[in-house]
Protein backbone atom coordinates (compact mmCIF):
# COMPACT_ATOMS: atom_id res chain seq x y z
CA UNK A 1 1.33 189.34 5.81
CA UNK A 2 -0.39 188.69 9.35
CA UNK A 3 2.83 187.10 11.48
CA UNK A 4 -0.70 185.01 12.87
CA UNK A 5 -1.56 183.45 8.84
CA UNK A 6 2.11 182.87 8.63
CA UNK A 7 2.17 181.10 11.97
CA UNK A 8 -1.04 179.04 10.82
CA UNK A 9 0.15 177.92 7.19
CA UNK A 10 3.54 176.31 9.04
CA UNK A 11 1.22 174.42 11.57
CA UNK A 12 -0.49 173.18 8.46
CA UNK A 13 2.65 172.29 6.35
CA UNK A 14 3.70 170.57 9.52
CA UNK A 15 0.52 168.32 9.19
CA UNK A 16 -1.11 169.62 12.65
CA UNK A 17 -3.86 170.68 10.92
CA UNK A 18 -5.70 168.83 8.19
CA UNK A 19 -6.32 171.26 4.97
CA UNK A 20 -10.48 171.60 5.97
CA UNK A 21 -9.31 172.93 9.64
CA UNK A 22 -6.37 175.17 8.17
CA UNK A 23 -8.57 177.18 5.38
CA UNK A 24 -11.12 177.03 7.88
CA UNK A 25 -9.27 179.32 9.97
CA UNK A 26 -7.45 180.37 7.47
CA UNK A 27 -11.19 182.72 6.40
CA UNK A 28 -11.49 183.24 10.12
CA UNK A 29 -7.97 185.69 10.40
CA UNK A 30 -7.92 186.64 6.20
CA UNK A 31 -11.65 187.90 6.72
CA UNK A 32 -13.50 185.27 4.76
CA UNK A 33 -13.44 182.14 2.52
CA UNK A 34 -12.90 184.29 -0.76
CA UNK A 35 -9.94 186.09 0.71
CA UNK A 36 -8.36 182.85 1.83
CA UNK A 37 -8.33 181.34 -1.21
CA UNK A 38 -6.71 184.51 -2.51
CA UNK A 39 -3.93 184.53 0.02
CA UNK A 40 -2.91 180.37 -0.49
CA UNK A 41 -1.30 181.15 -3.58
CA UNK A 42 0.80 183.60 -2.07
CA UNK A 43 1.79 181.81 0.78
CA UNK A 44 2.68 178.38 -1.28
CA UNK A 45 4.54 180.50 -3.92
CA UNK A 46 6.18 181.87 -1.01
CA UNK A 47 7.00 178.79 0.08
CA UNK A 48 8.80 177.43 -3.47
CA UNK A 49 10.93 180.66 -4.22
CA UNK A 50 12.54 180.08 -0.92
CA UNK A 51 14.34 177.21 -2.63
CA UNK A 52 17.80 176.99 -2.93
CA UNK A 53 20.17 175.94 -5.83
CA UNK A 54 21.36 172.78 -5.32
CA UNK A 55 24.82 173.50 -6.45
CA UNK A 56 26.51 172.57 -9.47
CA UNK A 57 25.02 168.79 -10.07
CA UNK A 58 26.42 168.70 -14.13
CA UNK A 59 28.40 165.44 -13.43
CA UNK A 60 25.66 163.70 -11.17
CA UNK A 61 23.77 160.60 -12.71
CA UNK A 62 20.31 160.00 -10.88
CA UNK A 63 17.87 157.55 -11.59
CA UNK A 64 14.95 155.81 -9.44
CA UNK A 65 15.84 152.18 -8.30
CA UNK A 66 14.12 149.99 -6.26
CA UNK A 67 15.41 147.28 -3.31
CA UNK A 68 14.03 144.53 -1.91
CA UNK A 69 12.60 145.77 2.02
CA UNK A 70 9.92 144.33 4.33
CA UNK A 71 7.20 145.66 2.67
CA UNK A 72 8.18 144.73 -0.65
CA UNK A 73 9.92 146.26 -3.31
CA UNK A 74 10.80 149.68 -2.40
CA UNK A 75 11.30 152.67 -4.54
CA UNK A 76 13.87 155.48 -4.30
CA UNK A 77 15.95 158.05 -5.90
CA UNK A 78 19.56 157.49 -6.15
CA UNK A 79 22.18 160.14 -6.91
CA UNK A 80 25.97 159.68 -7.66
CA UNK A 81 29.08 161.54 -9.12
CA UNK A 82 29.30 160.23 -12.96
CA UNK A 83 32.38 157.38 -13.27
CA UNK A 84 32.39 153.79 -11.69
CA UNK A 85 34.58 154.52 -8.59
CA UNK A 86 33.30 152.95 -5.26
CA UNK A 87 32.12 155.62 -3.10
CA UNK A 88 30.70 155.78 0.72
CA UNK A 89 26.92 155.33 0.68
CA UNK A 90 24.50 157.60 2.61
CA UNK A 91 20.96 157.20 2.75
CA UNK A 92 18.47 160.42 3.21
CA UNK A 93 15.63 159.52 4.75
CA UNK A 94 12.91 162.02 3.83
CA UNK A 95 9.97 164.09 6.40
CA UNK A 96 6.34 163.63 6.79
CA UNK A 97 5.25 164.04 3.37
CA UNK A 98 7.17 161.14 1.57
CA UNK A 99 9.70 161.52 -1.24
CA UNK A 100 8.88 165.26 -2.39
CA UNK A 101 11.13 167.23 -4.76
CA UNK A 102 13.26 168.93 -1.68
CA UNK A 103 14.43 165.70 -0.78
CA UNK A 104 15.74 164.93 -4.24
CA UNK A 105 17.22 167.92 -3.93
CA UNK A 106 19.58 167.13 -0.63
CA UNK A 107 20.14 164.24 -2.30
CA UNK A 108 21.93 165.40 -4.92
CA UNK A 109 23.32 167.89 -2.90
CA UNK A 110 25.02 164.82 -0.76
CA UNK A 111 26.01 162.93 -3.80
CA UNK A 112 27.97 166.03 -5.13
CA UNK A 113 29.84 165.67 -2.00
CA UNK A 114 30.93 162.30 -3.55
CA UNK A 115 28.75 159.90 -2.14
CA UNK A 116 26.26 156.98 -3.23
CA UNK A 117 23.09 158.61 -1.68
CA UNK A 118 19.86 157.03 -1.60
CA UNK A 119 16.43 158.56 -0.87
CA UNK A 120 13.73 155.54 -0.02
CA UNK A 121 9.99 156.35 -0.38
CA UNK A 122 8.57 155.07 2.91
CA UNK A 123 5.17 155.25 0.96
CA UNK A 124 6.08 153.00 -1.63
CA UNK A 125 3.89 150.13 -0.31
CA UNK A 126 1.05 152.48 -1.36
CA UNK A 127 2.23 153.20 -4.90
CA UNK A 128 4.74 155.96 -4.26
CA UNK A 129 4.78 159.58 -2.82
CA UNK A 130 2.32 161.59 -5.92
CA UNK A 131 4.76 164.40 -7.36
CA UNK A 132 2.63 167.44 -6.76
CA UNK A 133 0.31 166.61 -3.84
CA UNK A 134 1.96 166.90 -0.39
CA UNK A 135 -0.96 166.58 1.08
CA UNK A 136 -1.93 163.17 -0.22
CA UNK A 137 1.90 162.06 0.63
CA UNK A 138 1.36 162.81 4.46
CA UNK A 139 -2.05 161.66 3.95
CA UNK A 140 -0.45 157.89 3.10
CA UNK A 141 2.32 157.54 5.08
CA UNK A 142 -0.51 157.79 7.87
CA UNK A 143 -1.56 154.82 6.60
CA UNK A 144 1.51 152.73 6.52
CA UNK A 145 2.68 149.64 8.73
CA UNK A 146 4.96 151.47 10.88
CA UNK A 147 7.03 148.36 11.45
CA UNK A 148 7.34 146.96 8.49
CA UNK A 149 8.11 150.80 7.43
CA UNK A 150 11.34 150.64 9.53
CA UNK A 151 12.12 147.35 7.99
CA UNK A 152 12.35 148.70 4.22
CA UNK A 153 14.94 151.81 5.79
CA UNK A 154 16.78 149.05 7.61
CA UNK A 155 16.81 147.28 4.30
CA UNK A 156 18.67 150.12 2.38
CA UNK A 157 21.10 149.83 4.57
CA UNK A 158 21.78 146.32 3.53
CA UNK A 159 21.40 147.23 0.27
CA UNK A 160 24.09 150.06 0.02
CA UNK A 161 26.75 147.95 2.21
CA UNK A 162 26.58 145.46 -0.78
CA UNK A 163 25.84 148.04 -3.73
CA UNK A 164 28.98 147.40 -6.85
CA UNK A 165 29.45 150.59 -6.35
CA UNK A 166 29.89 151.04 -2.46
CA UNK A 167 32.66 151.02 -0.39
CA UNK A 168 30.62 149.41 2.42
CA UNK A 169 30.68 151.87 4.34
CA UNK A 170 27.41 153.77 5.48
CA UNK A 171 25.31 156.22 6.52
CA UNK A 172 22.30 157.92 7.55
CA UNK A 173 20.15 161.29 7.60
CA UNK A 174 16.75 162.28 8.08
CA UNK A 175 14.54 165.06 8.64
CA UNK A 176 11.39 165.71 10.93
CA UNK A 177 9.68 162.11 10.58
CA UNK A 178 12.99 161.28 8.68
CA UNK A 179 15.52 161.87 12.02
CA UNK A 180 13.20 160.01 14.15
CA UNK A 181 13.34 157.05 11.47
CA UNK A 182 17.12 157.43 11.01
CA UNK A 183 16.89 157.00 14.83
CA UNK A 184 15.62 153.76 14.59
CA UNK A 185 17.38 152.70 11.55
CA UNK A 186 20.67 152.87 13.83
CA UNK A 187 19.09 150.58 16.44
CA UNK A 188 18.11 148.16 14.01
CA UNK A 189 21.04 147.77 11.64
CA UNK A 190 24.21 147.42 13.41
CA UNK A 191 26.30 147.91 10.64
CA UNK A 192 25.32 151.50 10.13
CA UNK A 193 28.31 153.13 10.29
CA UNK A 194 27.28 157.01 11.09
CA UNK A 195 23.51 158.11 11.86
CA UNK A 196 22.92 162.08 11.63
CA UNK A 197 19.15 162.86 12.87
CA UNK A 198 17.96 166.21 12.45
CA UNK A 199 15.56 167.24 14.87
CA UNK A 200 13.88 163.93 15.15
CA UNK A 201 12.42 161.81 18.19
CA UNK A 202 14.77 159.82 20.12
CA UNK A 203 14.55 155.91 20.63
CA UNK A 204 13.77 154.52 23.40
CA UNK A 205 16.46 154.48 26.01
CA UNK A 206 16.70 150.62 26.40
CA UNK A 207 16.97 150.92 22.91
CA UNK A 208 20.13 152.89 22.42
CA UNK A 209 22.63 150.02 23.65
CA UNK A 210 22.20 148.37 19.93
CA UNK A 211 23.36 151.70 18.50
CA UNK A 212 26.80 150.64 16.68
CA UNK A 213 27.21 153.85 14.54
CA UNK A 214 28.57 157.04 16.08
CA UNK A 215 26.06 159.95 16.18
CA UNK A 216 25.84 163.58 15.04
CA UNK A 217 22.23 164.98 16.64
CA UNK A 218 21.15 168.35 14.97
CA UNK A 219 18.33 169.88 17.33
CA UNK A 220 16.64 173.43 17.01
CA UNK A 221 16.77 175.74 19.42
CA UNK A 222 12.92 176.14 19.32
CA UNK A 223 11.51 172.61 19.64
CA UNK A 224 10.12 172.38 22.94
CA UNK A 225 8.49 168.77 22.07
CA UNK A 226 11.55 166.95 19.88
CA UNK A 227 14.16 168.52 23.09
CA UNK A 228 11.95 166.84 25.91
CA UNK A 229 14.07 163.61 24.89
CA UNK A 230 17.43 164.98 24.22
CA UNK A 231 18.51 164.77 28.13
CA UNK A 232 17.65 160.84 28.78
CA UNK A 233 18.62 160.04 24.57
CA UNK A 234 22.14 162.29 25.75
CA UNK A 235 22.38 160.12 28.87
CA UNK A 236 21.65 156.74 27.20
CA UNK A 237 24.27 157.07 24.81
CA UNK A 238 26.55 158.03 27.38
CA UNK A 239 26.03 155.18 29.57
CA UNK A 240 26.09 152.89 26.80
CA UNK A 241 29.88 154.03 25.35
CA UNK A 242 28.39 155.31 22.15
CA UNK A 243 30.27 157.74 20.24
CA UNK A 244 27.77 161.04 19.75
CA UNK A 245 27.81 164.90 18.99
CA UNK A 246 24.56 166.96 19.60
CA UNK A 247 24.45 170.52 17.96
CA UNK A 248 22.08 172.86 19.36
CA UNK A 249 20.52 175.90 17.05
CA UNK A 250 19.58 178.73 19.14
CA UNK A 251 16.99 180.74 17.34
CA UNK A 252 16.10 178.16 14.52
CA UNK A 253 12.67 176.44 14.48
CA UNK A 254 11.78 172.86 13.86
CA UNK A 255 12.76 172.12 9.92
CA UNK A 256 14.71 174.69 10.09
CA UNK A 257 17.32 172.67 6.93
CA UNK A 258 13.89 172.63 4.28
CA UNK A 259 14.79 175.69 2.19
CA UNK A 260 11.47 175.37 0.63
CA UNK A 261 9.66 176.54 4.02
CA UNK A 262 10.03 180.32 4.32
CA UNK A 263 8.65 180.05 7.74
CA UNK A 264 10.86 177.68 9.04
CA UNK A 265 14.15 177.88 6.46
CA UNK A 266 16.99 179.25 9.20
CA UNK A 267 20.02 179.62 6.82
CA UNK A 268 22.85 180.09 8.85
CA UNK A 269 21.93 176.96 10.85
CA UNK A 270 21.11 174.78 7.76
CA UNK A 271 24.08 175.81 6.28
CA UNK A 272 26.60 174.84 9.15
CA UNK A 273 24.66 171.86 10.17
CA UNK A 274 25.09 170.39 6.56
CA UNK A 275 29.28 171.42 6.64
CA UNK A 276 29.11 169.21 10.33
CA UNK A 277 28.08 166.43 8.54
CA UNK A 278 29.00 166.23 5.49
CA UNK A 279 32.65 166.28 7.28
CA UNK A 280 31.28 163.65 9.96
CA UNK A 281 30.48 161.39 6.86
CA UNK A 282 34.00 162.33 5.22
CA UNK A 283 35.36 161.36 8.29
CA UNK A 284 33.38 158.13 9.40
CA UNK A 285 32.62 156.65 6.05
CA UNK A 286 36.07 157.46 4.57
C-alpha cells in the first residue's frame, strides 16, 4: 500500500477531511474512482483487525445507564467487576466520533482493573452515537452545544462520587477530543480526584488554578499542534501548586492508544501509558 493512501485515510479518520474530499483524492493517488472504492475496504478492514483483545472480561457486568447532565439525560456505558463491593469510579471520556465500540472496549478494559468506569456519549442530546457509522458520530458532535457538552461530563462526575456503588473517589480519561474534554472536566469539577488526558488540548492557563485533581498528561512524540500548549499548560500547573506528571512518546503519533487505527496504533507506548495510569488511579483513587 502507497505510505501516501495510508497517510490520507488517517487524515480522514482524524476528521480533517470530510468523506467527499478524502475519496476524492483518494481516485486521484489509487488511479481512479473505481480503484478507490476497491482499496476502502482494505484499508477499513485494516483498520478493525488491528484490534486488540480486551482481556479476560468473564466477571464484568455492563449495561447502558443514563444520568441527569446539562443537556438532559445522558446516555453511557458502564462497566464493573460482578459483586456489590464499592469500587473507585473512573470515567472514559471518548474521541471525536462519540461512543464507538473501541471505547467500550477501554472501558471494560478499566473496569477489569476493578473500577466503576463510565463512558458518557457527548452526542446523546442528538439521540446517541449510531453503532456503525463513525462518520455520522463526528458528523453530530459538530453539532453539539459545546458548553452545555462540558456540563453533562462535569455531571458524571457528580454522578459517580454519589453512585451505591462508589467509593467517592474519582477519575478521569480521555482521548483526542476526549483529553481535551477531560481537561476541562478537571477545571470544572473540583472534586475530581485524578484527571489523565491523552494527547488532548490544554485549558486555558488562567484556567488551571481551579484544577483540584493531580494530573498524569500522556503526549505523543509526533503532535506538533496538541505540544504547542504543553510548555505554558506545564508552567501553569507549576505556578499554581498542582500535582502533575507529563509522559512524552517519542516516535508515537497522535492516537497512538486506539488499537483499532493501524496507522496510528503505537503498541509499546499504549501499552505503558495504560500501566502509568492504571497505577496513578490505584494510587489516587485508592
Amino acid at each position: 500500500m502507497d505510505p501516501k493512501i495510508n497517510d490520507l485515510y488517517s487524515e480522514y479518520r482524524d476528521g480533517n477531511l470530510d468523506r467527499r474530499l478524502f475519496l476524492k483524492k483518494l481516485a486521484l493517488l489509487a488511479g481512479g474512482t473505481a480503484a478507490a472504492y476497491s482499496i476502502l475496504p482494505v484499508l477499513e478492514g485494516s483498520r478493525a483487525s488491528a484490534a486488540i483483545p480486551a482481556g479476560n472480561q468473564a466477571d464484568l457486568l455492563t449495561e447502558m445507564i443514563t444520568y441527569p447532565g446539562g443537556s438532559g439525560d445522558v446516555m453511557a456505558f458502564m462497566a464493573r467487576p460482578s459483586g456489590n463491593k464499592k469500587l473507585p469510579a473512573v470515567i472514559v471520556i471518548h474521541e471525536n466520533r462519540g461512543l464507538v465500540r473501541h471505547i467500550k472496549d477501554v472501558t471494560e478494559r478499566m473496569a477489569a482493573e476493578g473500577f466503576l468506569a463510565l463512558a458518557p456519549d457527548a452526542n446523546s442530546p442528538l439521540g446517541g452515537t449510531p453503532e456503525d457509522d463513525e462518520d455520522k458520530g463526528r458528523s453530530m458532535m459538530r453539532e453539539l452545544d459545546q458548553e452545555k457538552t462540558v456540563e453533562d461530563f462535569v455531571a458524571a462526575v457528580k454522578y459517580l462520587d454519589t453512585h451505591p456503588l462508589s467509593t467517592g473517589k474519582v477519575g478521569c480519561m480521555g482521548f483526542c477530543w476526549g483529553g481535551g474534554m477531560t481537561n476541562k472536566v478537571a477545571v470544572n469539577a473540583p472534586e475530581l480526584d485524578a484527571s489523565v488526558p491523552y494527547y488532548g488540548s490544554q485549558p486555558d492557563p488562567e484556567d488551571v488554578p481551579k484544577i483540584k485533581a493531580a494530573v498524569l498528561a500522556h503526549y505523543a512524540g509526533d503532535d506538533e499542534r496538541i505540544n504547542a500548549g504543553i510548555e505554558e499548560f506545564e508552567k501553569a500547573m507549576k505556578d499554581a501548586g498542582i500535582e502533575y506528571t507529563i509522559y512524552m512518546y517519542e516516535g508515537a503519533k497522535h492516537a497512538f492508544n486506539n488499537d483499532t487505527n493501524p496507522e496510528r496504533y503505537h503498541e509499546q507506548a499504549a501499552k505503558l501509558a495504560w500501566e502509568r495510569t492504571v497505577k496513578f488511579f490505584k494510587e489516587k483513587l485508592g
